[in-house]
PDB file of N, CA and C in Angstrom:
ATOM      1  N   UNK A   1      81.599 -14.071  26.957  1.00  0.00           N
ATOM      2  CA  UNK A   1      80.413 -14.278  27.759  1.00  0.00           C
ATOM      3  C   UNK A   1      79.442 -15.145  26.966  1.00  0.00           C
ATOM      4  N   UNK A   2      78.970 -15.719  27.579  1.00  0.00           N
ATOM      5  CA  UNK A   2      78.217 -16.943  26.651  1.00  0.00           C
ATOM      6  C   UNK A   2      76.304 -16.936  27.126  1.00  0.00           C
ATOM      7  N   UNK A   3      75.720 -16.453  25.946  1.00  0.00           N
ATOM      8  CA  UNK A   3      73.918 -15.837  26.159  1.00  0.00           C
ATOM      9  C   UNK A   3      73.510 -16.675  25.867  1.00  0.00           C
ATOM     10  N   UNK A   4      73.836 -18.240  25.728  1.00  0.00           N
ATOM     11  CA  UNK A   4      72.975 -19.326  25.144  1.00  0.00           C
ATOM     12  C   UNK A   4      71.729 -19.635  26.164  1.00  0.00           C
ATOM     13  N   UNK A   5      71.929 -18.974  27.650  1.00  0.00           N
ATOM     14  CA  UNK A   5      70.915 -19.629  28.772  1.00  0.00           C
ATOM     15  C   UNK A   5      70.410 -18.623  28.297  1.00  0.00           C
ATOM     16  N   UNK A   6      70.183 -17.358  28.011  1.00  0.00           N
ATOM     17  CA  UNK A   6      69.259 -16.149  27.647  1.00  0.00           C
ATOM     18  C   UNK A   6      68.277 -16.698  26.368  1.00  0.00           C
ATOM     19  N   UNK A   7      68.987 -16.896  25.326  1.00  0.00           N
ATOM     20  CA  UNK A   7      68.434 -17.792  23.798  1.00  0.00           C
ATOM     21  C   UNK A   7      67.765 -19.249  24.743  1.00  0.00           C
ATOM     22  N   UNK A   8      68.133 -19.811  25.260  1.00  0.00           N
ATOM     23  CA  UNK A   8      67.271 -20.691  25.035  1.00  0.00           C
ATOM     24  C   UNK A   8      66.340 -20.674  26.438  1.00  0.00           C
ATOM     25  N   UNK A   9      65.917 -19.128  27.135  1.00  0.00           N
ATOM     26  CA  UNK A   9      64.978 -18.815  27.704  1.00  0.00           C
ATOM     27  C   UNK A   9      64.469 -18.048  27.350  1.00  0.00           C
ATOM     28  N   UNK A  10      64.274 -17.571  25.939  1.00  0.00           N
ATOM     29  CA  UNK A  10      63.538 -16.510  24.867  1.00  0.00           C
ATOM     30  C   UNK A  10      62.788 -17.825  24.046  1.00  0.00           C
ATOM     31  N   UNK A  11      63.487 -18.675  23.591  1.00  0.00           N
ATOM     32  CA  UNK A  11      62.741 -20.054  22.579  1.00  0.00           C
ATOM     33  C   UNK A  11      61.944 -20.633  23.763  1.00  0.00           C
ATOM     34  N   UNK A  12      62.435 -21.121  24.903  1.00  0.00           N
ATOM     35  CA  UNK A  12      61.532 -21.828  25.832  1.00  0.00           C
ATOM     36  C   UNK A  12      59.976 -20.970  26.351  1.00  0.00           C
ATOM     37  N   UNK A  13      60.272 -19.646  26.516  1.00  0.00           N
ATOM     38  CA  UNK A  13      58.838 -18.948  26.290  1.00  0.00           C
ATOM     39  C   UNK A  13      58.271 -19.075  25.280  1.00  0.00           C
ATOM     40  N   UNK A  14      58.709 -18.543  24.367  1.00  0.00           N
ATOM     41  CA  UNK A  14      57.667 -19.061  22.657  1.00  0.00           C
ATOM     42  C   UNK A  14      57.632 -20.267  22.494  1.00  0.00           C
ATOM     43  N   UNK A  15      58.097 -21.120  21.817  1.00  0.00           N
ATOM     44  CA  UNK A  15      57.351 -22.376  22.123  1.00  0.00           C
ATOM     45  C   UNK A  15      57.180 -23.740  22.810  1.00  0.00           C
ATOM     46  N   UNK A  16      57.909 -23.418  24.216  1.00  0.00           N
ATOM     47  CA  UNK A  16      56.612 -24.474  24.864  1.00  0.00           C
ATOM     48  C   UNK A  16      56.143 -23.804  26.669  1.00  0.00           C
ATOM     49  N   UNK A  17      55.892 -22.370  25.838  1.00  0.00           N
ATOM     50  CA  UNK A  17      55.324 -21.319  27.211  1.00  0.00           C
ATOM     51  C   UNK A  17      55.647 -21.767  28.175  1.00  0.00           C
ATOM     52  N   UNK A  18      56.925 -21.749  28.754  1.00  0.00           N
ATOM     53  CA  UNK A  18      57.522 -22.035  30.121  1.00  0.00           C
ATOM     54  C   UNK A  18      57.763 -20.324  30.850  1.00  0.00           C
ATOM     55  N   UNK A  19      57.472 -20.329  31.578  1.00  0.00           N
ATOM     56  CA  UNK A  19      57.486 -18.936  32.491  1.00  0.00           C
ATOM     57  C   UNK A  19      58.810 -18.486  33.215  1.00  0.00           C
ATOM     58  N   UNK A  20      59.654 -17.398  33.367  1.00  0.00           N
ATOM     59  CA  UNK A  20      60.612 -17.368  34.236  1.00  0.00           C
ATOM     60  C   UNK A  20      59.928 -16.548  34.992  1.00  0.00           C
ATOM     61  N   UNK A  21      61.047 -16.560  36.121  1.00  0.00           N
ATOM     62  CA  UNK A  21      60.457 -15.867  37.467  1.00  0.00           C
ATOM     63  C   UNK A  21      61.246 -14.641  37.196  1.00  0.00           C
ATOM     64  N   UNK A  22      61.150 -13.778  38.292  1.00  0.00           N
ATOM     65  CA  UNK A  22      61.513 -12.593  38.331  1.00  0.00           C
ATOM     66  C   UNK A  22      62.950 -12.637  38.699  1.00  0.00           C
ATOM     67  N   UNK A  23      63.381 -13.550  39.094  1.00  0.00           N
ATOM     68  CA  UNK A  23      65.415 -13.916  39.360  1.00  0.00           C
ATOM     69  C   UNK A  23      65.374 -14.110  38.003  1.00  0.00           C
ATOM     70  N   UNK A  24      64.925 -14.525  37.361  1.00  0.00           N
ATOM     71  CA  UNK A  24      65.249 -15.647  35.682  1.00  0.00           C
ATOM     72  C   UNK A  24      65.208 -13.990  35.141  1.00  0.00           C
ATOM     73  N   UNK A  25      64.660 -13.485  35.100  1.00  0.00           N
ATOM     74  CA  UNK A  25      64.396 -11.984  34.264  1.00  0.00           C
ATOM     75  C   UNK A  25      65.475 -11.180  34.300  1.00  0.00           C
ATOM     76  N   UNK A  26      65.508 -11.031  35.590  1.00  0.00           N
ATOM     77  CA  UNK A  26      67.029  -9.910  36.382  1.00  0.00           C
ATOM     78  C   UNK A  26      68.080 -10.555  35.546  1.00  0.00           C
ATOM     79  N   UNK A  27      68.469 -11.916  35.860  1.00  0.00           N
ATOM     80  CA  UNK A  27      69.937 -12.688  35.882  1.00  0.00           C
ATOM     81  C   UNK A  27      69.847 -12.557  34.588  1.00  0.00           C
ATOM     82  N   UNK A  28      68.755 -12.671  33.446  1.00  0.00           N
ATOM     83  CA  UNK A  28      68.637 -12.464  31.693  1.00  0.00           C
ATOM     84  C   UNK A  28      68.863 -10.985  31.473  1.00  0.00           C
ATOM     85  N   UNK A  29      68.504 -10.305  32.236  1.00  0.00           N
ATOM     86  CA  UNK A  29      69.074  -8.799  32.316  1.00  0.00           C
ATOM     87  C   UNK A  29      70.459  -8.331  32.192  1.00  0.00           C
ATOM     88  N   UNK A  30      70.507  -8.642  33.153  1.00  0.00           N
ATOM     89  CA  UNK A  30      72.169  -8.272  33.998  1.00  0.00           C
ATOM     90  C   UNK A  30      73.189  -8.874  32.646  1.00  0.00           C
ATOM     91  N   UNK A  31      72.577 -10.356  32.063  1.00  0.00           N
ATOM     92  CA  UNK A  31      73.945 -11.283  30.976  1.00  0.00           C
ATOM     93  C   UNK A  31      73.971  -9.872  29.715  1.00  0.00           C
ATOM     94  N   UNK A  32      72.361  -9.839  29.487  1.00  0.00           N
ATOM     95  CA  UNK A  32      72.391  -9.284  28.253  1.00  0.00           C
ATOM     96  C   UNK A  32      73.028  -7.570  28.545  1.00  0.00           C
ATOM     97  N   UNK A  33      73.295  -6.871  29.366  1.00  0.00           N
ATOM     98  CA  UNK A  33      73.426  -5.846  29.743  1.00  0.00           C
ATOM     99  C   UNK A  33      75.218  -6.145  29.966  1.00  0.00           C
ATOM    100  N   UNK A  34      75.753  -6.859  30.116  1.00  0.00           N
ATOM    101  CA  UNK A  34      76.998  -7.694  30.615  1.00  0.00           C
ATOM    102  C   UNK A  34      78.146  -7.525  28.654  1.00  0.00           C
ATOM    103  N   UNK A  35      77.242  -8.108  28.176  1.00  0.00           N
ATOM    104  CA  UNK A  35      77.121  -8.577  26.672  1.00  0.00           C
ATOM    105  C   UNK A  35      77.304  -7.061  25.908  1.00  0.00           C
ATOM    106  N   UNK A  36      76.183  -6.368  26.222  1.00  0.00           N
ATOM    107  CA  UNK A  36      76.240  -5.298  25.672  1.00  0.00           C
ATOM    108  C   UNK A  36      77.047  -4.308  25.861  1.00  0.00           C
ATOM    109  N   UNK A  37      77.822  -4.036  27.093  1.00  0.00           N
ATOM    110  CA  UNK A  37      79.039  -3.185  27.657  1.00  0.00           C
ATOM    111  C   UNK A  37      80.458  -3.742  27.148  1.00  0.00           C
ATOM    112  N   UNK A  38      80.337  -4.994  26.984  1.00  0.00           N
ATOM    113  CA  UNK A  38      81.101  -5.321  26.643  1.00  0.00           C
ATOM    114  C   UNK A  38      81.954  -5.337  25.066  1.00  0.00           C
ATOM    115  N   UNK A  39      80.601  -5.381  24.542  1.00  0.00           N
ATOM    116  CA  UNK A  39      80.915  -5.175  23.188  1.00  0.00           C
ATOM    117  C   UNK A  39      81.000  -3.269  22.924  1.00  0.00           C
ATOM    118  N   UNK A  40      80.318  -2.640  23.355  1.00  0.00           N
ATOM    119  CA  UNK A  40      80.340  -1.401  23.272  1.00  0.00           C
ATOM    120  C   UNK A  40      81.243  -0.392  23.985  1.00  0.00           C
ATOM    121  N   UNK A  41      81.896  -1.278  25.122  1.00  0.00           N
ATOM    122  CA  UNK A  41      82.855  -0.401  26.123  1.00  0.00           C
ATOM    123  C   UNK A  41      84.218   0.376  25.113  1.00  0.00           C
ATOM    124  N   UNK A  42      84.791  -0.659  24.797  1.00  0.00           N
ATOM    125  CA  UNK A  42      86.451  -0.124  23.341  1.00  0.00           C
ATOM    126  C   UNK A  42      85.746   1.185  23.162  1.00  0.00           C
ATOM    127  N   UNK A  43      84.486   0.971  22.018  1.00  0.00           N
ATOM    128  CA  UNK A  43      84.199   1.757  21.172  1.00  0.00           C
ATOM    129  C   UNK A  43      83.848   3.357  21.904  1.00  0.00           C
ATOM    130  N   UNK A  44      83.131   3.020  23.699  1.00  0.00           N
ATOM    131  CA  UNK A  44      82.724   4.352  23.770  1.00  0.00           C
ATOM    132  C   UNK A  44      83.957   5.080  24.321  1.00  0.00           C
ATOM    133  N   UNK A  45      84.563   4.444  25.119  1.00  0.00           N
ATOM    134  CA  UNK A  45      86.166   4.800  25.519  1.00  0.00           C
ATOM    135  C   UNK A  45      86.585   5.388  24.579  1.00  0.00           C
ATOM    136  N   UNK A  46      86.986   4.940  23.784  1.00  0.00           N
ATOM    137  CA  UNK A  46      87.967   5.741  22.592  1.00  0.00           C
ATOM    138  C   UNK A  46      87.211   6.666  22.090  1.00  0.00           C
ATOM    139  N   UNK A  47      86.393   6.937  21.894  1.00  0.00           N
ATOM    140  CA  UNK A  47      85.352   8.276  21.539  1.00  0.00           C
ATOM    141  C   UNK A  47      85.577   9.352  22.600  1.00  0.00           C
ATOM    142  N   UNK A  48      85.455   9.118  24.082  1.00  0.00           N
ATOM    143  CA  UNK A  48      85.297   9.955  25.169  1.00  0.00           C
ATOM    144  C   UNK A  48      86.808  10.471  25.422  1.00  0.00           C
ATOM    145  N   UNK A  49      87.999   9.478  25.198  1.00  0.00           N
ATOM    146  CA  UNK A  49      89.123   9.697  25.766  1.00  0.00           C
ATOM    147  C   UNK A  49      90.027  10.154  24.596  1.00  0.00           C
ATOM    148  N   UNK A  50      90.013   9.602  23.493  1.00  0.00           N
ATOM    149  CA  UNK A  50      91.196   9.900  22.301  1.00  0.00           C
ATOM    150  C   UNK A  50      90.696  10.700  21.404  1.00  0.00           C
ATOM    151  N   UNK A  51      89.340  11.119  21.366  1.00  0.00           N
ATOM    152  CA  UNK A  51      89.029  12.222  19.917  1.00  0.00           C
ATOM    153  C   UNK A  51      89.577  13.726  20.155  1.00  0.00           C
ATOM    154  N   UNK A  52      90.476  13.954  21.236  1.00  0.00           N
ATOM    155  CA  UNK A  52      91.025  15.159  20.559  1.00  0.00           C
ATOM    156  C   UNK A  52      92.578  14.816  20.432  1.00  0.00           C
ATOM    157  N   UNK A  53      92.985  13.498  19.978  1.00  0.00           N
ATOM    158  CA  UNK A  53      94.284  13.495  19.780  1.00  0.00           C
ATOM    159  C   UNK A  53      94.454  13.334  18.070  1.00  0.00           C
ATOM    160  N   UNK A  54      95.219  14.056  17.509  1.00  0.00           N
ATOM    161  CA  UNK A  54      95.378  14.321  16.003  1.00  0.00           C
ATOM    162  C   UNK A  54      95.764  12.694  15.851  1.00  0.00           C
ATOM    163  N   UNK A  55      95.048  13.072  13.895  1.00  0.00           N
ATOM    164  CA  UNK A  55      95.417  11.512  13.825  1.00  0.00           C
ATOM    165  C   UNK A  55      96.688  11.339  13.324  1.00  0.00           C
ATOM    166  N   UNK A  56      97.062   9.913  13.089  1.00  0.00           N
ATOM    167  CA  UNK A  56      98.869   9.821  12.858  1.00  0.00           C
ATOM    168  C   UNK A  56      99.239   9.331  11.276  1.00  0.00           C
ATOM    169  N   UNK A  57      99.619  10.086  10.568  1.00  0.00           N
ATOM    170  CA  UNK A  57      99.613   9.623   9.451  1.00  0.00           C
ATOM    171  C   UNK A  57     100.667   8.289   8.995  1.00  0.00           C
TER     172      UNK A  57
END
């Protein structure tokens, strides 16, 4: 997934105060929320589903 339109609508507010609208906010929402499941999904899965299986030596 690629957050470069998120980064460079975090720099475009700081410096040269360009405003998003409330679609620009959501759709920066939804990537970064997209981003974040994604990277975190493996990890919570295997916590919820495999921690009572012995480990394998």
């Amino acid at each position: 997934m690629n957050k470069t339109l998120v980064i460079a609508a975090v720099l475009a507010y700081f410096f040269l105060d360009e405003m998003l609208g409330i679609a620009g906010i959501i759709g920066a929402s939804l990537i970064v929320a997209g981003i974040l499941v994604s990277e975190f999904f493996d990890n919570i899965t295997a916590k919820l589903f495999f921690r009572n299986q012995p480990a394998e030596d």
